[in-house]
N, C-alpha and C. Protein backbone atom coordinates (compact mmCIF):
# COMPACT_ATOMS: atom_id res chain seq x y z
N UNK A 1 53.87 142.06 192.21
CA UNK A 1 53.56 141.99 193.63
C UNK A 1 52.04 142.00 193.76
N UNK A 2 51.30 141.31 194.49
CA UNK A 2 50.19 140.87 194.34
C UNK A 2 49.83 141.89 195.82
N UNK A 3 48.36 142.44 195.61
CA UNK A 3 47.81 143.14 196.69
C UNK A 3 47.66 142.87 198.38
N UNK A 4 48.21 141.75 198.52
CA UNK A 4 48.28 141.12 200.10
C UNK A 4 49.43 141.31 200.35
N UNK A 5 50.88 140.93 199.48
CA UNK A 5 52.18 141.40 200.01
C UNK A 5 52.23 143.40 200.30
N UNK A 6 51.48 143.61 199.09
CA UNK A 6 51.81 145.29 199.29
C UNK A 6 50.68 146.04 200.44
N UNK A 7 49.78 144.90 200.87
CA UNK A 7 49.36 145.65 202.05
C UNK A 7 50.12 145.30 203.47
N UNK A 8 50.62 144.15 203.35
CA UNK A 8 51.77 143.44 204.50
C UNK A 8 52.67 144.51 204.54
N UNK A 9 53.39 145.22 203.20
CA UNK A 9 54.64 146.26 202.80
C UNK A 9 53.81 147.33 203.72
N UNK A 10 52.81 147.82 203.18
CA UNK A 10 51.97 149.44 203.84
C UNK A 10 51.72 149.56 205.25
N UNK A 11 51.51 148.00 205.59
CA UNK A 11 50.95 147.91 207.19
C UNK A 11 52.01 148.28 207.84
N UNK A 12 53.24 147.25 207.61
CA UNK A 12 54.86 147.77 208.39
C UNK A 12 55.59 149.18 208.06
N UNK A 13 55.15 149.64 206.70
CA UNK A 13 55.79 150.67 206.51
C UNK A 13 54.80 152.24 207.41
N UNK A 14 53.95 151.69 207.82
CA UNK A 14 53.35 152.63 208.61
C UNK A 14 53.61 152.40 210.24
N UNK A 15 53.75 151.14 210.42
CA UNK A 15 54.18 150.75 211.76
C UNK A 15 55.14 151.44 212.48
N UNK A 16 56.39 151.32 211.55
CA UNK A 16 57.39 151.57 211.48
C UNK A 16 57.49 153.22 212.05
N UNK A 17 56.80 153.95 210.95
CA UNK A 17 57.10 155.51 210.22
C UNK A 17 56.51 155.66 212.21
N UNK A 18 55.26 155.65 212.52
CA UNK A 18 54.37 155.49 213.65
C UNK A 18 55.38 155.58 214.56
N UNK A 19 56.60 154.02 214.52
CA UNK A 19 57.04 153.69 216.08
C UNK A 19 58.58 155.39 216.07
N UNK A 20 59.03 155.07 214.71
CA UNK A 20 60.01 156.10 214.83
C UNK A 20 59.64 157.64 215.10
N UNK A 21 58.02 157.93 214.90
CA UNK A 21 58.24 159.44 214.90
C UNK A 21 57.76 159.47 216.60
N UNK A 22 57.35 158.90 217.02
CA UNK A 22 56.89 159.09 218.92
C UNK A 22 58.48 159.12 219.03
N UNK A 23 59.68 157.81 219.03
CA UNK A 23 60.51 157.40 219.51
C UNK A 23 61.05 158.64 219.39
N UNK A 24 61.20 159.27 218.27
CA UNK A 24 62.25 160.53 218.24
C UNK A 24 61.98 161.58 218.77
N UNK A 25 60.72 161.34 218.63
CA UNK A 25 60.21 162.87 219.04
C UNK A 25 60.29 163.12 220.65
N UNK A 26 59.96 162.29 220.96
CA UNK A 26 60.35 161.85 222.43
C UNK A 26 61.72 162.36 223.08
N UNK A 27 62.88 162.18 222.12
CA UNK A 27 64.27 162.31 222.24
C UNK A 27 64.44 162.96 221.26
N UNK A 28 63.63 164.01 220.94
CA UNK A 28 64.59 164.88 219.80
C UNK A 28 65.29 166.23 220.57
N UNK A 29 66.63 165.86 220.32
CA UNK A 29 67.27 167.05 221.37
C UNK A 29 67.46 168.01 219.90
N UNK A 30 67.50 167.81 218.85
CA UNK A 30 68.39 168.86 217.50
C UNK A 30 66.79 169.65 217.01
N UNK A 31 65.67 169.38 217.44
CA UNK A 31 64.50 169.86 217.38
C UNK A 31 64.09 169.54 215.23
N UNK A 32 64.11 168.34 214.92
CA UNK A 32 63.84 168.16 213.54
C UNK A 32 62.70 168.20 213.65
N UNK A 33 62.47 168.32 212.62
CA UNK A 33 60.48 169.21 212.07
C UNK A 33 60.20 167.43 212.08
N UNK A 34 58.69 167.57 212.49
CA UNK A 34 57.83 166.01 212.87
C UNK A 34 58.23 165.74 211.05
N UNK A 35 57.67 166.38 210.24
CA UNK A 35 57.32 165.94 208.74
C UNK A 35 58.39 165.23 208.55
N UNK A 36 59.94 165.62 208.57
CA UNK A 36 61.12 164.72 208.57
C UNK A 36 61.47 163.38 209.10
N UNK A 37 60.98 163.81 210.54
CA UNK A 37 61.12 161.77 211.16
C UNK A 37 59.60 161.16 210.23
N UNK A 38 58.80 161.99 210.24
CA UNK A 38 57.89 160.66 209.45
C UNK A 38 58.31 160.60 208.43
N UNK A 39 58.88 161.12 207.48
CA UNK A 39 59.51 160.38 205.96
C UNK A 39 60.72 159.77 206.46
N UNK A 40 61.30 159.50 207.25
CA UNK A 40 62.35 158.98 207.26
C UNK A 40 61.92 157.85 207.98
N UNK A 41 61.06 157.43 209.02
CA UNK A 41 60.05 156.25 209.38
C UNK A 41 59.41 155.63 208.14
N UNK A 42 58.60 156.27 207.19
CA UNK A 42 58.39 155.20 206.30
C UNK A 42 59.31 154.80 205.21
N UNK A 43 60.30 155.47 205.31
CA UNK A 43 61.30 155.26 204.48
C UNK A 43 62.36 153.62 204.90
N UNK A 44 62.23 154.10 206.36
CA UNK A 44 62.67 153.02 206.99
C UNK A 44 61.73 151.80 206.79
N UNK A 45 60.48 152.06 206.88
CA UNK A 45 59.41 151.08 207.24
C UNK A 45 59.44 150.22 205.81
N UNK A 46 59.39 151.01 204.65
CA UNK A 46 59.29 150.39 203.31
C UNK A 46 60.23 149.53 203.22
N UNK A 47 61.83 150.08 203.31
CA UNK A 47 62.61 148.91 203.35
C UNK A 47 62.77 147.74 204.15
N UNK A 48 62.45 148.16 205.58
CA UNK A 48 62.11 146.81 206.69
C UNK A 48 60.68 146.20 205.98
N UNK A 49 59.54 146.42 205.96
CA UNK A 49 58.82 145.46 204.98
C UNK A 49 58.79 145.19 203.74
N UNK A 50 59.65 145.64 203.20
CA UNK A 50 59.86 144.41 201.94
C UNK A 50 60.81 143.76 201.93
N UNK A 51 61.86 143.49 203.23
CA UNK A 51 62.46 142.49 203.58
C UNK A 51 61.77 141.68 204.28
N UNK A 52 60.88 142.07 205.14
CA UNK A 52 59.83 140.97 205.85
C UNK A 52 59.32 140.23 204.83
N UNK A 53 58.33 141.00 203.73
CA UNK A 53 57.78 140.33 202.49
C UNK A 53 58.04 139.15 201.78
N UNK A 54 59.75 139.58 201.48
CA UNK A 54 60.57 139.08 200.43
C UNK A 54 61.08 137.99 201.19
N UNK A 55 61.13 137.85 202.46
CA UNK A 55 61.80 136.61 203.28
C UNK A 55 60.90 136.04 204.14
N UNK A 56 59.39 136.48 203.81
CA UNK A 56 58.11 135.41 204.81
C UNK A 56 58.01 134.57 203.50
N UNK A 57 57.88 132.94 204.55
CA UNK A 57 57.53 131.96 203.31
C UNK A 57 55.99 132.22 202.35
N UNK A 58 56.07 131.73 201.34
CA UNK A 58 55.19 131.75 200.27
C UNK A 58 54.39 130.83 200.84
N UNK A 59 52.65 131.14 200.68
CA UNK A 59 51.43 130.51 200.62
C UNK A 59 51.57 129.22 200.24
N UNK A 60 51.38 128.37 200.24
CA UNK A 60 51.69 126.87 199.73
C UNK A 60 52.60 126.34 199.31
N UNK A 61 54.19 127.18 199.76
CA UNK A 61 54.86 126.41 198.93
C UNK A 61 55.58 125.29 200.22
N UNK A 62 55.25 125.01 201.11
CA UNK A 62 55.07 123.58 202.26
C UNK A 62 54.58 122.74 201.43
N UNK A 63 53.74 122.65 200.60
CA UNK A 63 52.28 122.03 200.26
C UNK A 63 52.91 121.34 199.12
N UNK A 64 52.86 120.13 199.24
CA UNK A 64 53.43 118.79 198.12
C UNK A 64 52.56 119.16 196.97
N UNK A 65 53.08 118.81 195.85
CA UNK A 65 51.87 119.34 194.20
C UNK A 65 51.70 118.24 193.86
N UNK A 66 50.25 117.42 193.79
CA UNK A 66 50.40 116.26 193.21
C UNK A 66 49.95 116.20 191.87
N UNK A 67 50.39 115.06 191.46
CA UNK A 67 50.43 115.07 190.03
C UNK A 67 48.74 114.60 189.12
N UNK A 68 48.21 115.41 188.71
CA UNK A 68 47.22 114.81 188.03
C UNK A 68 46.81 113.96 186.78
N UNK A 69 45.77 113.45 186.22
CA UNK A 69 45.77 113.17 184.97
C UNK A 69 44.50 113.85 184.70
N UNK A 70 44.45 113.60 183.36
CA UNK A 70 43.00 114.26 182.40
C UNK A 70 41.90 112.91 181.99
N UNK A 71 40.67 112.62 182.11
CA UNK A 71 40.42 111.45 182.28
C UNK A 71 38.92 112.07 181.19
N UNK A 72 39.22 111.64 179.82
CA UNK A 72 38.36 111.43 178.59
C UNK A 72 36.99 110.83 179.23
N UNK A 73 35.82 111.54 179.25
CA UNK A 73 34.78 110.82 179.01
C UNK A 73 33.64 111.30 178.15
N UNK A 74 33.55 109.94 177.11
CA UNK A 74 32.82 110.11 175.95
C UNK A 74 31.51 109.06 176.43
N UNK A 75 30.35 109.82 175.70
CA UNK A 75 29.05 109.01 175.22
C UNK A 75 28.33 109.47 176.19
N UNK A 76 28.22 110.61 176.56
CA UNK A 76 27.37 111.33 177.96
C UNK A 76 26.43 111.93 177.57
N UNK A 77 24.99 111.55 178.39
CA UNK A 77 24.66 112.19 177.85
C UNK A 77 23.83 113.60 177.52
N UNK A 78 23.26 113.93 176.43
CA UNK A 78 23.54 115.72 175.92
C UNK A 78 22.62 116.13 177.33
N UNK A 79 21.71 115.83 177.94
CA UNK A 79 21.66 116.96 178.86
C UNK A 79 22.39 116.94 180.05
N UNK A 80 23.50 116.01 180.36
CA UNK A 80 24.43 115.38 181.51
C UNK A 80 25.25 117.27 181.88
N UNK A 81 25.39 117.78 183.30
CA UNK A 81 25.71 118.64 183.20
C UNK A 81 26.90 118.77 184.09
N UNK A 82 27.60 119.95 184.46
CA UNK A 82 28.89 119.60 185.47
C UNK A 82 28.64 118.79 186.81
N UNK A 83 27.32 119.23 187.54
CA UNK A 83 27.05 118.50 188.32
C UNK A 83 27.22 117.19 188.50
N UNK A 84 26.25 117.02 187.21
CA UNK A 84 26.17 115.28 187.07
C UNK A 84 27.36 114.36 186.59
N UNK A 85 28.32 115.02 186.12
CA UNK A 85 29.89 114.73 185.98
C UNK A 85 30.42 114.73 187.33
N UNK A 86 30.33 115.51 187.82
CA UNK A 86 31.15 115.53 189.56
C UNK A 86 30.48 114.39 190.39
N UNK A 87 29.22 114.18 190.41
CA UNK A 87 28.26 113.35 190.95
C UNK A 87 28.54 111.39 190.75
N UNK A 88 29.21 111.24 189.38
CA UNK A 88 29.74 110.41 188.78
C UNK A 88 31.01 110.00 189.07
N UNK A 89 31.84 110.99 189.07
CA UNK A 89 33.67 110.84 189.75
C UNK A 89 33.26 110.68 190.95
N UNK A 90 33.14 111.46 191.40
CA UNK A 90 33.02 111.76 193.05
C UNK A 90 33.53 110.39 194.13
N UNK A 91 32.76 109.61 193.70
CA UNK A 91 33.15 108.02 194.62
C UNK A 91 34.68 107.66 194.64
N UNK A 92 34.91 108.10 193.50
CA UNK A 92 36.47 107.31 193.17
C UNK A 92 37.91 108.04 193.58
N UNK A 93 37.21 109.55 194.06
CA UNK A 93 38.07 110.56 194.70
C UNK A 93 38.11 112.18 194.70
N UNK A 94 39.02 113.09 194.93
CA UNK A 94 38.92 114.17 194.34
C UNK A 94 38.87 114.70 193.15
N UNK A 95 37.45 115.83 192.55
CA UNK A 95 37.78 116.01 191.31
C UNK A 95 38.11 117.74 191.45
N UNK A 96 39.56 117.61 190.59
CA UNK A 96 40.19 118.87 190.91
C UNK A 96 39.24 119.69 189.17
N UNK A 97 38.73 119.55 188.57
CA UNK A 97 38.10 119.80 187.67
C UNK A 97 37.17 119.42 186.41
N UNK A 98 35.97 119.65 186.25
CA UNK A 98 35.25 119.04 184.97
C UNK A 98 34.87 120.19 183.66
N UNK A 99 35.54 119.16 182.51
CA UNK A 99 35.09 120.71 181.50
C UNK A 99 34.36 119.62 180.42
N UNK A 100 33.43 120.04 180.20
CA UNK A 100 32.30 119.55 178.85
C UNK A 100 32.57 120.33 177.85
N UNK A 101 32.65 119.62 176.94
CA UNK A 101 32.99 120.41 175.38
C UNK A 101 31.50 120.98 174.80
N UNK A 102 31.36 122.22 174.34
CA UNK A 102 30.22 122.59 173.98
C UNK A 102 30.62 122.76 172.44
N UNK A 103 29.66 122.60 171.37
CA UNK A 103 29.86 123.46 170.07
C UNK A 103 29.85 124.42 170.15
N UNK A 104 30.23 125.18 169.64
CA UNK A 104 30.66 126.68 169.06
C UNK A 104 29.84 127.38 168.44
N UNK A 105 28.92 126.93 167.83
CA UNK A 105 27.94 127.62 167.13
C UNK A 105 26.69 127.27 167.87
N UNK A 106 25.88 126.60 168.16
CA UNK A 106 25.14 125.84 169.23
C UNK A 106 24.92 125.84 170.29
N UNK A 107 25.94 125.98 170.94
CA UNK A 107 26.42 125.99 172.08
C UNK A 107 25.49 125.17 172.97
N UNK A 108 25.60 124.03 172.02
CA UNK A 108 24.87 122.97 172.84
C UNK A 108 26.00 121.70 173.01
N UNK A 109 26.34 121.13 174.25
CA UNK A 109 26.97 119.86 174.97
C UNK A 109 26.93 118.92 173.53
N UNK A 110 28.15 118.28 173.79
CA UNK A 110 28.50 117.58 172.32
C UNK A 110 28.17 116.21 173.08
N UNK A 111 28.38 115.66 174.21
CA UNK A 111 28.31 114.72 174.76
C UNK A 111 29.56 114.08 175.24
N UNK A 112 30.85 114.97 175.27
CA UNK A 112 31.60 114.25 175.93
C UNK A 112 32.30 115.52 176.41
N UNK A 113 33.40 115.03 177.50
CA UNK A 113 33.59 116.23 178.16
C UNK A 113 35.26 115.61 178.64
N UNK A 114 35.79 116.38 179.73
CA UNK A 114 37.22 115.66 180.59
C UNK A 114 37.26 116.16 182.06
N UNK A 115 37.70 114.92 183.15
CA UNK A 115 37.77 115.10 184.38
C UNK A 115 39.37 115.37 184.88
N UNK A 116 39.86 115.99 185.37
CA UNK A 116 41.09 116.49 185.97
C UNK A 116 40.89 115.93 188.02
N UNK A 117 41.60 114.18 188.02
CA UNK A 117 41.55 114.02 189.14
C UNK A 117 43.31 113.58 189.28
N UNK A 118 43.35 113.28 190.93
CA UNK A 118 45.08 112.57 190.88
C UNK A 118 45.11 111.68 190.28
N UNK A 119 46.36 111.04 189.72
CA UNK A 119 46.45 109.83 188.94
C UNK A 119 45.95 108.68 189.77
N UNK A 120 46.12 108.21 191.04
CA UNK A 120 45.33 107.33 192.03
C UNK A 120 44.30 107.33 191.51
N UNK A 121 43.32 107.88 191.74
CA UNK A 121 41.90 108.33 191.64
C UNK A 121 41.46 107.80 190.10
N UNK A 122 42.27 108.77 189.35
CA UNK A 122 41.65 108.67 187.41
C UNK A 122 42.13 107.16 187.58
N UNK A 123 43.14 106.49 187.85
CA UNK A 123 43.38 105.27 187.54
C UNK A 123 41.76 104.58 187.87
N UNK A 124 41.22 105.01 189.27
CA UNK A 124 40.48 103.67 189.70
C UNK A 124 38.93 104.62 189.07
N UNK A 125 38.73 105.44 188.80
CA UNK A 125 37.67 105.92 188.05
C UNK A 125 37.53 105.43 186.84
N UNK A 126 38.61 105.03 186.24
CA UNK A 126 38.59 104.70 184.68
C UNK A 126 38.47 103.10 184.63
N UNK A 127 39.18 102.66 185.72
CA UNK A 127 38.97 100.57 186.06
C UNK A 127 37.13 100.64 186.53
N UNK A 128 37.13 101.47 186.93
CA UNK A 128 35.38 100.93 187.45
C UNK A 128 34.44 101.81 186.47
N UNK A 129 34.75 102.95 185.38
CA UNK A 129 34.05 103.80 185.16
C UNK A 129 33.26 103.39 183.32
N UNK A 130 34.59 102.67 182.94
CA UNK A 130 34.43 102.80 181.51
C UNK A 130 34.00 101.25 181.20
N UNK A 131 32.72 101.46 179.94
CA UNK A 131 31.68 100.41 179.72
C UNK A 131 30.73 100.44 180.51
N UNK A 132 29.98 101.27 181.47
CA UNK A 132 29.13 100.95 182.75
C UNK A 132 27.75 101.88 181.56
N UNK A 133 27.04 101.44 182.25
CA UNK A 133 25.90 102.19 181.43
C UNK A 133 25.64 103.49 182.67
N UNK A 134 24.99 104.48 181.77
CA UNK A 134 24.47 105.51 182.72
C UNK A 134 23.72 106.26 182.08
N UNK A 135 22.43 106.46 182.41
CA UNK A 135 20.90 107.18 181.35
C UNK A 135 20.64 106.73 180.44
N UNK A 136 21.23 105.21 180.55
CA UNK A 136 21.09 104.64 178.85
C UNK A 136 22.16 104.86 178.02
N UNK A 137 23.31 105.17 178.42
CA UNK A 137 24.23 105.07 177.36
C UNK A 137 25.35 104.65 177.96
N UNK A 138 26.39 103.69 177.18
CA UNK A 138 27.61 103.02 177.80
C UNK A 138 28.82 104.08 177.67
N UNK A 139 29.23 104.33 178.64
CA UNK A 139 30.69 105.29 178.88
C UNK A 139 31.70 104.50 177.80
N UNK A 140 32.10 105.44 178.21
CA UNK A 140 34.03 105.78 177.42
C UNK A 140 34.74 106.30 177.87
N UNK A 141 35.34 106.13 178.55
CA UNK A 141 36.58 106.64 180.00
C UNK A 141 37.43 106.43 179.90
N UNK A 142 38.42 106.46 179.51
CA UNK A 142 39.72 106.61 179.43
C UNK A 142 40.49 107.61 179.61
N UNK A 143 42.41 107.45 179.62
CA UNK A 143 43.17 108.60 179.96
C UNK A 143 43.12 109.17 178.74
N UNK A 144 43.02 110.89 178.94
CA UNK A 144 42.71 111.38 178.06
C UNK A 144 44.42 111.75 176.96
N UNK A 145 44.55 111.71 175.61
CA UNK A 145 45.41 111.59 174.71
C UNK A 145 45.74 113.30 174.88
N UNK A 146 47.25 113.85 174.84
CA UNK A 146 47.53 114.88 174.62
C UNK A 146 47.11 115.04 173.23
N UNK A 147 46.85 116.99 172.51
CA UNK A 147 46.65 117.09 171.51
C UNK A 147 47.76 116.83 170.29
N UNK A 148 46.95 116.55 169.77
CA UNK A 148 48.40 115.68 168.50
C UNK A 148 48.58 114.33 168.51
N UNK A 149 48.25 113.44 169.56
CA UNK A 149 48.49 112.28 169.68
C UNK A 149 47.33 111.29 169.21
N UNK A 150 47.69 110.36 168.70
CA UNK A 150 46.49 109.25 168.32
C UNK A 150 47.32 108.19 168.88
């Protein structure tokens, strides 16, 4: 349970505990001690909000998932940075992510990196993107190969 449902749970379960101990107390003819209607208000309240919780729709799940691709680009170059990767896609559509491969020991930019746009998009990024020169060096754009695959 993630910290926004269990404050949605705390908010009602106090609402609740709140509306029942005035309500009773108001009408308490058997004279029960206050401490009792309030545990028995949030007792109530906990279970009425985590049925609210458990049956309010989920954050995005209205929201269509579209499908992306991974879009290889090699021959970039070494000081080219995320910016200048986003700066590059950008025309051809949304870029839902850019990751540049760094060495490991170095930790200096190898010169090629991968763009995460919709398949729309990587399609027409990769028809207009790959062979174009840029800082002096000719791209390599293509869809990028799962690992294992040649």
């Amino acid at each position: 349970m993630n910290l926004s449902c269990f404050m949605k749970l705390f908010a009602v379960a106090i609402a609740a505990s709140l509306v029942g101990y005035y309500a009773l107390s108001a009408i308490n003819p058997m004279g029960v001690p206050a401490a009792s209607l309030f545990a028995t208000g949030i007792t109530l309240g906990t279970i009425l909000g985590g049925l609210l919780v458990a049956l309010a729709p989920k954050p995005g799940a209205s929201e269509t998932v579209t499908a992306s691709s991974n879009i290889y680009v090699g021959n970039l170059p070494f000081n080219a940075g995320n910016d200048d990767v986003k700066n590059l896609f950008s025309p051809y559509g949304e870029i839902i992510d850019v990751r540049l491969v760094k060495d490991r020991r170095s930790k200096r930019f190898k010169g090629y990196g991968f763009v995460e746009m919709s398949v729309a998009d990587a399609k027409s990024a990769i028809q207009h993107l790959d062979g174009t020169d840029y800082a002096g060096r000719t791209l390599r754009v293509n869809e990028a190969k799962k690992k294992g695959e040649e």
